[in-house]
N, C-alpha and C. Protein backbone atom coordinates (compact mmCIF):
# COMPACT_ATOMS: atom_id res chain seq x y z
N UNK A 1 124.33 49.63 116.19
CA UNK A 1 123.64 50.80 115.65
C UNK A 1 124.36 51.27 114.37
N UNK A 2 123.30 51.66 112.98
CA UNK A 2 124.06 52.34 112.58
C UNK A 2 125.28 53.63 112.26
N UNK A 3 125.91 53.41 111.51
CA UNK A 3 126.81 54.72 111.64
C UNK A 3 126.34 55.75 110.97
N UNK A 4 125.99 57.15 111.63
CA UNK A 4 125.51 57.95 111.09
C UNK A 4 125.72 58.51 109.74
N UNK A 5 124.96 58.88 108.75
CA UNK A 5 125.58 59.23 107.19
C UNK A 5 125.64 60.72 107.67
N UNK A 6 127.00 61.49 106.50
CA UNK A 6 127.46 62.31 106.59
C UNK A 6 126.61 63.16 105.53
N UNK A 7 125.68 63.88 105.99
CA UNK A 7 124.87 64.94 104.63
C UNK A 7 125.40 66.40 104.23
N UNK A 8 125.70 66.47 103.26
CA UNK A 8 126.36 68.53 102.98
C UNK A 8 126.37 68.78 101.69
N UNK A 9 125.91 70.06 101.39
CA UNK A 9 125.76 70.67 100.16
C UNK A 9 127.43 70.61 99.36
N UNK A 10 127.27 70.15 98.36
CA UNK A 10 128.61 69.98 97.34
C UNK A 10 128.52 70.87 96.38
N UNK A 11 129.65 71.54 96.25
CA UNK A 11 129.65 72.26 94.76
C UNK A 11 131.00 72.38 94.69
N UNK A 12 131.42 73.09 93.53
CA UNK A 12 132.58 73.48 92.73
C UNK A 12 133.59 72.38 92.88
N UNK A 13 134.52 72.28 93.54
CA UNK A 13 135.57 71.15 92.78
C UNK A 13 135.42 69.98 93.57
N UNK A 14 134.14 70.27 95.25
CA UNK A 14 134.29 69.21 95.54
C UNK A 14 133.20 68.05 94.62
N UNK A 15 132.47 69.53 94.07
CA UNK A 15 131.46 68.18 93.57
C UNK A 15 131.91 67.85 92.23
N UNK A 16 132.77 68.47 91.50
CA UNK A 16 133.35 68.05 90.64
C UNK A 16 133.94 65.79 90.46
N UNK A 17 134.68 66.53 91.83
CA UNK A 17 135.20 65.14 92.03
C UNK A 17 134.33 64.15 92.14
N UNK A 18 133.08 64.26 93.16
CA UNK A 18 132.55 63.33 93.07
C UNK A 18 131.51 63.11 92.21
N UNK A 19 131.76 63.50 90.81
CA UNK A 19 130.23 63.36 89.87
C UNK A 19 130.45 61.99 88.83
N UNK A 20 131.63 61.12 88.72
CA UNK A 20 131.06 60.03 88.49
C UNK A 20 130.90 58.58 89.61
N UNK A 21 130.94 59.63 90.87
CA UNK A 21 130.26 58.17 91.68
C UNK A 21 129.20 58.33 91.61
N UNK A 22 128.58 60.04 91.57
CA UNK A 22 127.02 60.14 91.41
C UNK A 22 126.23 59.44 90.37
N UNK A 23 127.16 59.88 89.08
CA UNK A 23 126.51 59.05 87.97
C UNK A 23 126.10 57.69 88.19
N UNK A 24 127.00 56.70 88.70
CA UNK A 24 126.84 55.65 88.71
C UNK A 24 125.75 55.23 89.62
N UNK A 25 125.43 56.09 90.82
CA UNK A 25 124.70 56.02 91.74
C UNK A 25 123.03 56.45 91.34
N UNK A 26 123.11 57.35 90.54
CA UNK A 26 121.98 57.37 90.08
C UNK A 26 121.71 56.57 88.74
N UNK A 27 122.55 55.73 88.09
CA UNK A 27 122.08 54.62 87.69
C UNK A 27 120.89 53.50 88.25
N UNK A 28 122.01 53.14 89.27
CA UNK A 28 121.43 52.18 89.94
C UNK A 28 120.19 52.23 90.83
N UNK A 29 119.82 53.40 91.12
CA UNK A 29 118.51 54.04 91.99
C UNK A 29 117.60 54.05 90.87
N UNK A 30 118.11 54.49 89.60
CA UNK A 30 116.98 54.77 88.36
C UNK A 30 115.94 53.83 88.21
N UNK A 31 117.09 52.82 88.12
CA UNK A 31 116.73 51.54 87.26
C UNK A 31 115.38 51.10 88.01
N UNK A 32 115.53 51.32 89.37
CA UNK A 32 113.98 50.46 90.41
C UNK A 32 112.91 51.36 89.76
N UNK A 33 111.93 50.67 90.35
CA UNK A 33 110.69 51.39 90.46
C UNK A 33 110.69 52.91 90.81
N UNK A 34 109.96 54.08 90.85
CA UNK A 34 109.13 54.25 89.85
C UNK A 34 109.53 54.76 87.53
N UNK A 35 110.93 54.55 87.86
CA UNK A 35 111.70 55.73 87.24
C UNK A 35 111.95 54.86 86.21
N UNK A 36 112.39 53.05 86.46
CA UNK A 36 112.96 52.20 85.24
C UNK A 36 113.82 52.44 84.47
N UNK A 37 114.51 53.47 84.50
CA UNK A 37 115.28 54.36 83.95
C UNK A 37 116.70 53.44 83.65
N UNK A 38 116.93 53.09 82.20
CA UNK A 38 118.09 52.36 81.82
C UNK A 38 118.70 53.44 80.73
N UNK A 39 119.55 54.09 81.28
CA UNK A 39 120.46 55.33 81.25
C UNK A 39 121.79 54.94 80.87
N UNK A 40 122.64 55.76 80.54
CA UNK A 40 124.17 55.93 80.61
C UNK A 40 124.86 56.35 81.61
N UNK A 41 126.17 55.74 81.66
CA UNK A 41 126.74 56.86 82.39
C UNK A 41 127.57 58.01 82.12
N UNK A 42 127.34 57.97 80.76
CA UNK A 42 128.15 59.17 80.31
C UNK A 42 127.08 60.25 79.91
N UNK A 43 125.67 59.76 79.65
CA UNK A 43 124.69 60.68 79.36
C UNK A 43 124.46 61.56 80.97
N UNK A 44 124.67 60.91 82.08
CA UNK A 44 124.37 60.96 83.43
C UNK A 44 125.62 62.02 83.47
N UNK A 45 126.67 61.92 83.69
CA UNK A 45 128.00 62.86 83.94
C UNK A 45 127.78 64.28 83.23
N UNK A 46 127.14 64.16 82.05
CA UNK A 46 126.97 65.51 81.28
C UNK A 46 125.84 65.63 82.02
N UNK A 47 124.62 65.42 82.29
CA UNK A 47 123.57 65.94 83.28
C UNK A 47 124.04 66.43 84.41
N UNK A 48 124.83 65.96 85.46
CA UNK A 48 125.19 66.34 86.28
C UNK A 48 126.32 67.45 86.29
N UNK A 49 126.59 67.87 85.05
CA UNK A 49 127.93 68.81 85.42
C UNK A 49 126.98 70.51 85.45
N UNK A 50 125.85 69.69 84.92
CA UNK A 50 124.60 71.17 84.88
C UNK A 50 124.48 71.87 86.26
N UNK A 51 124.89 70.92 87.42
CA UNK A 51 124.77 71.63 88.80
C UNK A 51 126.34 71.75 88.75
N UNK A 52 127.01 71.58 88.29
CA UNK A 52 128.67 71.76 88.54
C UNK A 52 128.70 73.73 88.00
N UNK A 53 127.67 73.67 87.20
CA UNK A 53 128.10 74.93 86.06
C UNK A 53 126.71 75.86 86.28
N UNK A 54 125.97 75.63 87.06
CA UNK A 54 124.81 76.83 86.88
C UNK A 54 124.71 77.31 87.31
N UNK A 55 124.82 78.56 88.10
CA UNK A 55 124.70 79.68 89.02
C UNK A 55 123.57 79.34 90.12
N UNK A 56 123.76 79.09 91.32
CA UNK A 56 123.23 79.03 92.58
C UNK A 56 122.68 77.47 92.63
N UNK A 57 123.36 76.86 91.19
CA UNK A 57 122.91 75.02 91.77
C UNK A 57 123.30 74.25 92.47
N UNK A 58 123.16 73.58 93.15
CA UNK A 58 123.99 72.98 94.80
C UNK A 58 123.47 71.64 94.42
N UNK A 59 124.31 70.15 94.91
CA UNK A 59 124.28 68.89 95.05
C UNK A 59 124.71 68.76 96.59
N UNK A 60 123.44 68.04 97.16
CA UNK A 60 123.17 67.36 98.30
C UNK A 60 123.81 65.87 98.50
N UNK A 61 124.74 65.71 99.07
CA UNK A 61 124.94 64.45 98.59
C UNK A 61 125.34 63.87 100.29
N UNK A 62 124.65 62.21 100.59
CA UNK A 62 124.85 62.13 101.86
C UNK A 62 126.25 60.86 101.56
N UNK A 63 127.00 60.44 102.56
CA UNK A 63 128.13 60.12 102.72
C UNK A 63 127.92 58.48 103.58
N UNK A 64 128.79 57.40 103.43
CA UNK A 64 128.92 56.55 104.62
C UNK A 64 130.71 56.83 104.21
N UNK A 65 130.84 57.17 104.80
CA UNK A 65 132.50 57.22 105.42
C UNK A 65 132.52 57.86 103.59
N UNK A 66 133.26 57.56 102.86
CA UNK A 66 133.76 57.74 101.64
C UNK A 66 133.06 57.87 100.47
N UNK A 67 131.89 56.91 100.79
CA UNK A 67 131.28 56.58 99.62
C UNK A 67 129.91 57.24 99.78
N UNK A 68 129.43 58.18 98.03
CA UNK A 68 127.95 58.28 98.26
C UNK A 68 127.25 57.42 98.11
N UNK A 69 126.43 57.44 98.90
CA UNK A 69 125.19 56.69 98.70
C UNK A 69 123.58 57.26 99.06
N UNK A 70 124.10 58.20 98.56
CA UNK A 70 122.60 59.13 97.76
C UNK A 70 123.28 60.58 97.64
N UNK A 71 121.91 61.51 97.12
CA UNK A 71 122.49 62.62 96.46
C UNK A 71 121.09 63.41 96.22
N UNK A 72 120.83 64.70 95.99
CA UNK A 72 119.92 65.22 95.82
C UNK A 72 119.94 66.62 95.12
N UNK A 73 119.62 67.09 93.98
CA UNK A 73 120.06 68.23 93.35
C UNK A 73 118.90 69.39 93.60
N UNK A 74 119.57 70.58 92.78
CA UNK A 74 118.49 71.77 93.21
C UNK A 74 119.10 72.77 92.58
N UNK A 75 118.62 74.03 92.04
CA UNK A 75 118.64 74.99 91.08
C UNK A 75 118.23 76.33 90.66
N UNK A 76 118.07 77.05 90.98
CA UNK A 76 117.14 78.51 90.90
C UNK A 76 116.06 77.85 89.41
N UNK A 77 115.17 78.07 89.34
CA UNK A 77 114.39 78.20 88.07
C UNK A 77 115.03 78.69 86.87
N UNK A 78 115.30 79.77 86.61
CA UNK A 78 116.04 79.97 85.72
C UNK A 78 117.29 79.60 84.81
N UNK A 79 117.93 78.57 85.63
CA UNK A 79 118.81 77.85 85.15
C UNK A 79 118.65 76.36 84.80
N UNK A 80 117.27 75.66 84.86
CA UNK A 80 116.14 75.08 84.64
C UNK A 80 116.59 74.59 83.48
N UNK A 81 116.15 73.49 82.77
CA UNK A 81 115.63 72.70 81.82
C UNK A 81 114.75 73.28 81.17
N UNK A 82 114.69 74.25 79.42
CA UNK A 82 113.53 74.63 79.16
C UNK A 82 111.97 73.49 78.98
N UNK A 83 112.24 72.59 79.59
CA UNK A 83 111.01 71.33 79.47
C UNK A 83 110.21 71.33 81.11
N UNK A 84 111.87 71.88 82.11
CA UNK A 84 110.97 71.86 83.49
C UNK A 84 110.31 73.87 83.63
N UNK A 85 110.93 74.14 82.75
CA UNK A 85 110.14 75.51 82.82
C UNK A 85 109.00 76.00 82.09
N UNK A 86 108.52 75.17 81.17
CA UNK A 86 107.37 75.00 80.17
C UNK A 86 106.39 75.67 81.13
N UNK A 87 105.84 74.51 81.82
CA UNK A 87 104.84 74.40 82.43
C UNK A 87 104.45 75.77 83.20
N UNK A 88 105.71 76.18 83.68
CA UNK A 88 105.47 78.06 84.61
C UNK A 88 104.86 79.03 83.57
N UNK A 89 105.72 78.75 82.71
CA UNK A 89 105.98 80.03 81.51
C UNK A 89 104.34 80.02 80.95
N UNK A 90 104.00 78.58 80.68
CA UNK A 90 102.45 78.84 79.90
C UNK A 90 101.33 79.26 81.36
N UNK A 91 101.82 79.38 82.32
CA UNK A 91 100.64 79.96 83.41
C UNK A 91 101.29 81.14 83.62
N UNK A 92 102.24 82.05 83.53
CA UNK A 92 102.54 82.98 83.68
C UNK A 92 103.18 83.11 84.77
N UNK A 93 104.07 82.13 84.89
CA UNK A 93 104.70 82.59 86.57
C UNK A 93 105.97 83.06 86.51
N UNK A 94 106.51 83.83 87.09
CA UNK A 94 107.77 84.20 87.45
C UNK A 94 108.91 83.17 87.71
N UNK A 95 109.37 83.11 87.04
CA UNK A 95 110.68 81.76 86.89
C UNK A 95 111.92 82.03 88.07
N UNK A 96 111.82 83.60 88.03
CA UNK A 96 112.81 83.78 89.86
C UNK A 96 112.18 83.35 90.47
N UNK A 97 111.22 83.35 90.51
CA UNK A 97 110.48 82.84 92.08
C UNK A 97 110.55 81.47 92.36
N UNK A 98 111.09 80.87 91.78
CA UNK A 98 111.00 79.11 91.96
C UNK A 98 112.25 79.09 92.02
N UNK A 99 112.75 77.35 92.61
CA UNK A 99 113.59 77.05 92.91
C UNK A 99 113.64 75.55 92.82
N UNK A 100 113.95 75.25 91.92
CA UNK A 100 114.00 73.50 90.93
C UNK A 100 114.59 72.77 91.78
N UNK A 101 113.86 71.38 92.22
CA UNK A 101 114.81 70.22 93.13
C UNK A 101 114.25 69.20 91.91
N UNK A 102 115.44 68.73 91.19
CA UNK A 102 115.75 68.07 90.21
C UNK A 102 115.32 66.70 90.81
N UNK A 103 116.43 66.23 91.62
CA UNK A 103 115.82 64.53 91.48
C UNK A 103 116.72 64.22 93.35
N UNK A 104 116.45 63.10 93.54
CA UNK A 104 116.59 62.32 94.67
C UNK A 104 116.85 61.07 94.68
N UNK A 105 118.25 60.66 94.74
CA UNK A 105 118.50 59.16 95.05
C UNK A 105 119.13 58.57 96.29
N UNK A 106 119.11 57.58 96.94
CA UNK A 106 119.12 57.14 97.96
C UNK A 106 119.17 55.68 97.62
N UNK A 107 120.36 54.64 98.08
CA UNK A 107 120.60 53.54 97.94
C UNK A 107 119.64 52.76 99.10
N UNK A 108 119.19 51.69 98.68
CA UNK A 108 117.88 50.86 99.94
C UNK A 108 117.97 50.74 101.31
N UNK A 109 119.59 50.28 101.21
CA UNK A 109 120.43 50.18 102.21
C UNK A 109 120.00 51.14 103.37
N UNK A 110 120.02 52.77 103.17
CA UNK A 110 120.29 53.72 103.87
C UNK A 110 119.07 54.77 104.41
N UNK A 111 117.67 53.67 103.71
CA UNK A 111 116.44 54.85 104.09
C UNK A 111 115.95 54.71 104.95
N UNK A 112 114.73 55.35 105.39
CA UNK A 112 114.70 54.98 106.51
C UNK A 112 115.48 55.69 107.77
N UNK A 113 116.10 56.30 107.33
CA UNK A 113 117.66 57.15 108.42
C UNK A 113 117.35 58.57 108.48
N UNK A 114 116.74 59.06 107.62
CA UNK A 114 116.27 60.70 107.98
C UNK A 114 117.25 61.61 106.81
N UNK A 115 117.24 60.46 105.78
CA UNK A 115 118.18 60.88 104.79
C UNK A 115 117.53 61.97 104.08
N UNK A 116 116.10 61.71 103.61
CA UNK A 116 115.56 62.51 102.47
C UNK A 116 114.94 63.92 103.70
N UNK A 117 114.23 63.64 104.44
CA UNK A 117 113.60 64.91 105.24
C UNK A 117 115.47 66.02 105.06
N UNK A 118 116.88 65.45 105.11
CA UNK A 118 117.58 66.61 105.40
C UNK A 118 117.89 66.69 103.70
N UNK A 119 117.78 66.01 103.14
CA UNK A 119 117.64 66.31 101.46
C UNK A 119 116.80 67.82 101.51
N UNK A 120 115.42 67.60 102.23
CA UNK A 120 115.09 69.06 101.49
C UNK A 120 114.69 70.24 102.51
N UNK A 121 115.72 69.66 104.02
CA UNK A 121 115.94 70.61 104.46
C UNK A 121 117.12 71.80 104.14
N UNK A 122 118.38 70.79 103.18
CA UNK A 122 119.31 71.33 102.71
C UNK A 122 118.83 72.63 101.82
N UNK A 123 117.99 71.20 100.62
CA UNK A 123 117.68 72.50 99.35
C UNK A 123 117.26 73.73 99.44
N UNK A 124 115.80 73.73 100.79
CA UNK A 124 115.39 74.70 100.89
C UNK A 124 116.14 75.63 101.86
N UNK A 125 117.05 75.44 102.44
CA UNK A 125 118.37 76.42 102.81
C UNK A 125 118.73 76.86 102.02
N UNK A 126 118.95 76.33 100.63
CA UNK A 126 119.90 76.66 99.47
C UNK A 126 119.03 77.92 98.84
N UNK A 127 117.41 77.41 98.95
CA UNK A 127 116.57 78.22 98.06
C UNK A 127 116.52 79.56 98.86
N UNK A 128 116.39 79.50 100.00
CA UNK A 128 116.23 80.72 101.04
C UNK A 128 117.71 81.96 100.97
N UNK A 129 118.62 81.38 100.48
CA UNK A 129 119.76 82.07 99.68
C UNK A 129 119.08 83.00 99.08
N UNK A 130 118.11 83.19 98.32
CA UNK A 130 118.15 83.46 96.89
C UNK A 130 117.00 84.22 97.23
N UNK A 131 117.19 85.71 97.52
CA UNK A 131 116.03 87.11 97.60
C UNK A 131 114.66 86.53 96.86
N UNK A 132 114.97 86.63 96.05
CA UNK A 132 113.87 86.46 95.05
C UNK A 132 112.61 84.89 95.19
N UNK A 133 113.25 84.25 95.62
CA UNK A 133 112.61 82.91 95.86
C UNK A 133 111.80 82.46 96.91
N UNK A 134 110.43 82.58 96.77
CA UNK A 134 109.35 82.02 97.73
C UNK A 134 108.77 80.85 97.53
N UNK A 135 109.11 80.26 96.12
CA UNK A 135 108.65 78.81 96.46
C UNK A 135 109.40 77.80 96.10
N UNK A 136 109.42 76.84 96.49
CA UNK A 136 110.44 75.42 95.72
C UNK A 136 109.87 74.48 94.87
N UNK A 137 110.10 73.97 94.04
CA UNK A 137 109.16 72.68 93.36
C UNK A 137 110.12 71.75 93.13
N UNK A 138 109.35 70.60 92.78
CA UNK A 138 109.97 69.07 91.90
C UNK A 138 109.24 68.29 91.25
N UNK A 139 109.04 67.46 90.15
CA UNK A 139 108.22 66.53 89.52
C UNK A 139 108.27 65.79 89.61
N UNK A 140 107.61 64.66 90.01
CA UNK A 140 107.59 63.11 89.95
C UNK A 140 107.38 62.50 88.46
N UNK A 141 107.49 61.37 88.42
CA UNK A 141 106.99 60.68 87.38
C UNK A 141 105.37 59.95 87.89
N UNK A 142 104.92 59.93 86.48
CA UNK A 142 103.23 59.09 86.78
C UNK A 142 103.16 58.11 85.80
N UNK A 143 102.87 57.03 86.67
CA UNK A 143 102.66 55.70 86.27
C UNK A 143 101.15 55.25 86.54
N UNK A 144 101.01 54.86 85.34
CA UNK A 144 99.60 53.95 85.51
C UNK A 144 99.66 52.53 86.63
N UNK A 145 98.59 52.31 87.21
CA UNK A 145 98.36 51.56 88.87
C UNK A 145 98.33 50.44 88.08
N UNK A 146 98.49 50.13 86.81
CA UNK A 146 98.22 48.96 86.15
C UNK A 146 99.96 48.36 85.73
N UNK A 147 100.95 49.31 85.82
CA UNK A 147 101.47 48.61 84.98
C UNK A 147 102.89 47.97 85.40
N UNK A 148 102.98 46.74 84.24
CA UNK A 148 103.46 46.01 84.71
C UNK A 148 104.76 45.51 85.67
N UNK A 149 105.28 46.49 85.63
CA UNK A 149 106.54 46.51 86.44
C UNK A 149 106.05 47.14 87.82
N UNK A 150 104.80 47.31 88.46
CA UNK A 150 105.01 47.93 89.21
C UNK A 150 105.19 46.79 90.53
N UNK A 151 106.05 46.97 91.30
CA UNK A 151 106.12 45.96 92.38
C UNK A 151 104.76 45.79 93.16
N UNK A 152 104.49 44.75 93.36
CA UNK A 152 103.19 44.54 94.72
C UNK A 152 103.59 45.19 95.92
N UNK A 153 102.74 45.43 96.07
CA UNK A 153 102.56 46.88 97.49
C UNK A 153 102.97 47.75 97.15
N UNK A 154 103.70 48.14 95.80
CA UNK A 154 104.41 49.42 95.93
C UNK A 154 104.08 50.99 96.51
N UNK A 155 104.56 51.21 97.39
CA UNK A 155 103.38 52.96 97.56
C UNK A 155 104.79 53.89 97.36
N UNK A 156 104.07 55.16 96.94
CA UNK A 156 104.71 55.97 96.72
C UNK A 156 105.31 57.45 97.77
N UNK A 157 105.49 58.31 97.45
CA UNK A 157 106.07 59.13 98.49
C UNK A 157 105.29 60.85 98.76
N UNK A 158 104.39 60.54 98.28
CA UNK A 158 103.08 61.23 98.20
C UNK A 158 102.70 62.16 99.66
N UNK A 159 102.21 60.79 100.39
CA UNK A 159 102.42 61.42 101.86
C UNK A 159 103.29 61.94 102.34
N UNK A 160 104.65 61.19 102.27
CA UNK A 160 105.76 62.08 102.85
C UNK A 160 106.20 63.61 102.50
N UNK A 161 105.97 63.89 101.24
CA UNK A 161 105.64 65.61 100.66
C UNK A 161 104.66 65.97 101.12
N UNK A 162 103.97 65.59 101.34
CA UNK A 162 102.88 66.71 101.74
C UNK A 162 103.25 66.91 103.22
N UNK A 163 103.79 65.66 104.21
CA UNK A 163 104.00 66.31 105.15
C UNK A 163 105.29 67.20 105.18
N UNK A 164 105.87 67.38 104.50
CA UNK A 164 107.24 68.15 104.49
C UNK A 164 106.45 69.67 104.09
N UNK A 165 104.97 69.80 103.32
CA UNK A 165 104.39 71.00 103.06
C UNK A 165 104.15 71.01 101.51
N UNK A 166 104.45 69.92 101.07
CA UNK A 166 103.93 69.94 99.35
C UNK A 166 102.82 70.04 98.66
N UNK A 167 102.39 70.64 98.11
CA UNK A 167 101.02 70.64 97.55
C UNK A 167 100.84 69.95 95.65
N UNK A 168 100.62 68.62 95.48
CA UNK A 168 100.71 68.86 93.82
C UNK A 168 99.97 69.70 93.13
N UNK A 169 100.14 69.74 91.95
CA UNK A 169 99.45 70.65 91.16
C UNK A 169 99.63 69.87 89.73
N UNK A 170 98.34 69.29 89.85
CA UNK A 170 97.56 68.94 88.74
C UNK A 170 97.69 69.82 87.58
N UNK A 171 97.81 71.10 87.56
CA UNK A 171 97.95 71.97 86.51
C UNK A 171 99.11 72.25 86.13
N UNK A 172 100.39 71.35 86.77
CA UNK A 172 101.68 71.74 86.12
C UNK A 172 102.32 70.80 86.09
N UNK A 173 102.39 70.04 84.77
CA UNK A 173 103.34 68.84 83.81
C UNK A 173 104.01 69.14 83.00
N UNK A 174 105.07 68.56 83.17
CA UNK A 174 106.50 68.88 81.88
C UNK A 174 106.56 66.55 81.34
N UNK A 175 107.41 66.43 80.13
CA UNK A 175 107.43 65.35 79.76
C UNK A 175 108.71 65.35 79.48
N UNK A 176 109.33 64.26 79.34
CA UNK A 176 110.66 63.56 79.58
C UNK A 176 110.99 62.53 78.46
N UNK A 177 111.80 62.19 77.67
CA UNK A 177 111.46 61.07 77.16
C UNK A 177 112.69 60.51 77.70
N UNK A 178 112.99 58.93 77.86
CA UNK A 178 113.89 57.97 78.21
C UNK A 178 113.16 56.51 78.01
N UNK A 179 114.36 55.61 77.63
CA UNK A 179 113.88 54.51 77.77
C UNK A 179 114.13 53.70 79.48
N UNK A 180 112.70 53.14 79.69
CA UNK A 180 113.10 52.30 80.42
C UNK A 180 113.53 50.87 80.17
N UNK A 181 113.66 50.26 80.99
CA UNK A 181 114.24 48.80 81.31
C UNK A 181 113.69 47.83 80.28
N UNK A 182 112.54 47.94 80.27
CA UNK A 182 111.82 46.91 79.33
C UNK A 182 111.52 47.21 77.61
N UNK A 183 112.21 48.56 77.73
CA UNK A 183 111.69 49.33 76.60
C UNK A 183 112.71 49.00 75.73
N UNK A 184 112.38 49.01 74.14
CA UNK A 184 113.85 48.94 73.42
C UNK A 184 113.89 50.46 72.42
N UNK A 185 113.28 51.60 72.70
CA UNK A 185 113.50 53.00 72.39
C UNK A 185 112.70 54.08 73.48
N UNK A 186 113.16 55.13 73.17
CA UNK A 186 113.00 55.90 74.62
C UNK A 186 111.29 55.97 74.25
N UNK A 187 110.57 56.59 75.18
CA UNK A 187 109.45 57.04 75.17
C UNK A 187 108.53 57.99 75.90
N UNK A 188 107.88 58.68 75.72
CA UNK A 188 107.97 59.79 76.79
C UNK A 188 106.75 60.25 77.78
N UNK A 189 107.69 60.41 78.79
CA UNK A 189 106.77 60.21 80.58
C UNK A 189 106.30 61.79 80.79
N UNK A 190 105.17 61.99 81.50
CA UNK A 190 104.79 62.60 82.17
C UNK A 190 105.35 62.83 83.61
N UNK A 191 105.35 64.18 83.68
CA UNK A 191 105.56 64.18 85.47
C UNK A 191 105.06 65.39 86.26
N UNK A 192 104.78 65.13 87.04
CA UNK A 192 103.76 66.43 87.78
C UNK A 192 104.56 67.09 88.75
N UNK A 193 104.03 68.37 89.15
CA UNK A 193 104.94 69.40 89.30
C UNK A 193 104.16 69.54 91.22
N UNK A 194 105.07 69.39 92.25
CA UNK A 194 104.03 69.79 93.61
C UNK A 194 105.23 71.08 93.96
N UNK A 195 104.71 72.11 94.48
CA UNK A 195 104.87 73.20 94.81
C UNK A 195 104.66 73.54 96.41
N UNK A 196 105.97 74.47 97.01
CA UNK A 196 105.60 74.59 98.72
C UNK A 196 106.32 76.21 98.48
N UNK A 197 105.01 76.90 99.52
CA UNK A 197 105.31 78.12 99.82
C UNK A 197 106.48 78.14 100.91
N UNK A 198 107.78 78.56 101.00
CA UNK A 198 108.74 78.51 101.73
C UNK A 198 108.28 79.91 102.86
N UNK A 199 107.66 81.20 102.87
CA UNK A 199 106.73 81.53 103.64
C UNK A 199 105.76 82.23 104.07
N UNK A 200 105.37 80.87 103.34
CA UNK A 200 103.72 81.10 103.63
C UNK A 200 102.70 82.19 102.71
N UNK A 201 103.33 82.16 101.47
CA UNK A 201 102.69 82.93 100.50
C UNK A 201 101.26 81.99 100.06
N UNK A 202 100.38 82.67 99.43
CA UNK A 202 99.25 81.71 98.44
C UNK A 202 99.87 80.98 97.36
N UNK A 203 99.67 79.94 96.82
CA UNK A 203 100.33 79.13 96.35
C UNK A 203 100.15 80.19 94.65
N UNK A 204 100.63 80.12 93.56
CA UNK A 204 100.73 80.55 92.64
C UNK A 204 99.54 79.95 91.97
């Protein structure tokens, strides 16, 4: 049987320490499908010190004995990316009221284990901190069903949010630019925004 992974919210010096295994770790998760993402790791270490340094941002990060092998971030809105806050600001929403889950990586090895369901059972512990905060969000990336890198069979994680309580919202996209894998300059992605009432409000 496997050995159980160790999951807990990281911050201040412990997550200090561990932010260039993260980097490297979210290299290597990037790079697959859907994300293609051929990154740095020094561009990655300065991204990540954004949850080292932002007021109420927490890193999820799960454990096999020593080593991560996945990780999951999260953020009050307001301390946000002005590109992931676009999208609120032009519908008029209240930027306290949200609560940003940045990204999710998980090595192949380890899924399947009940890794991601405590990913955002963590965050939304983290978000429930925070008076002001009734809903959580995150963006995916969108890829055309055509293209070429996409693996055969690939499916996405669609269902699994919604059963966790996600709703997308077609009406809220922010864009990204990066190069991927095949690319030889960055170019820039779309990504859609799904939204969950933490309780039980009407969705915004």
């Amino acid at each position: 049987m496997a050995e159980a992974l160790r999951i807990e919210i990281c911050t201040g010096a412990a997550l200090e320490t561990a932010l260039p295994a993260l980097a490297r770790l979210r290299l290597t998760v990037f790079r697959d499908w859907p994300y293609l993402y051929d990154g740095t790791e020094e561009y990655e270490s300065a991204y990540l010190r954004t949850y080292l340094n932002a007021p109420g941002a927490a890193v999820v990060i799960a454990w096999d004995g020593d080593a991560a092998v996945g990780a999951s971030t999260c953020l009050p809105m307001p301390q946000a990316e002005p590109a992931v806050q676009a999208p609120f600001l032009a519908h008029g929403l209240d930027l306290s009221a949200f609560f940003y889950f940045g990204e999710s990586v998980l090595l192949p090895a380890y899924r399947g284990r009940g890794a991601g369901v405590r990913f955002f059972e963590l965050r939304e512990a983290q978000a429930r901190a925070h008076r002001a905060v009734g809903f959580t969000t995150f963006c995916a990336v969108q890829r055309p069903a055509d293209h070429p890198l996409r693996p055969p069979g690939a499916k996405g994680l669609e269902a699994f949010w919604a059963h966790r309580g996600y709703t997308k919202r077609q009406d809220l996209t922010c864009r990204f630019s990066w190069k991927d894998i095949d690319e030889a300059d960055e170019t820039q992605k779309t990504l859609m925004f799904w939204v969950k009432s933490l309780y039980g409000e009407a969705l915004p």
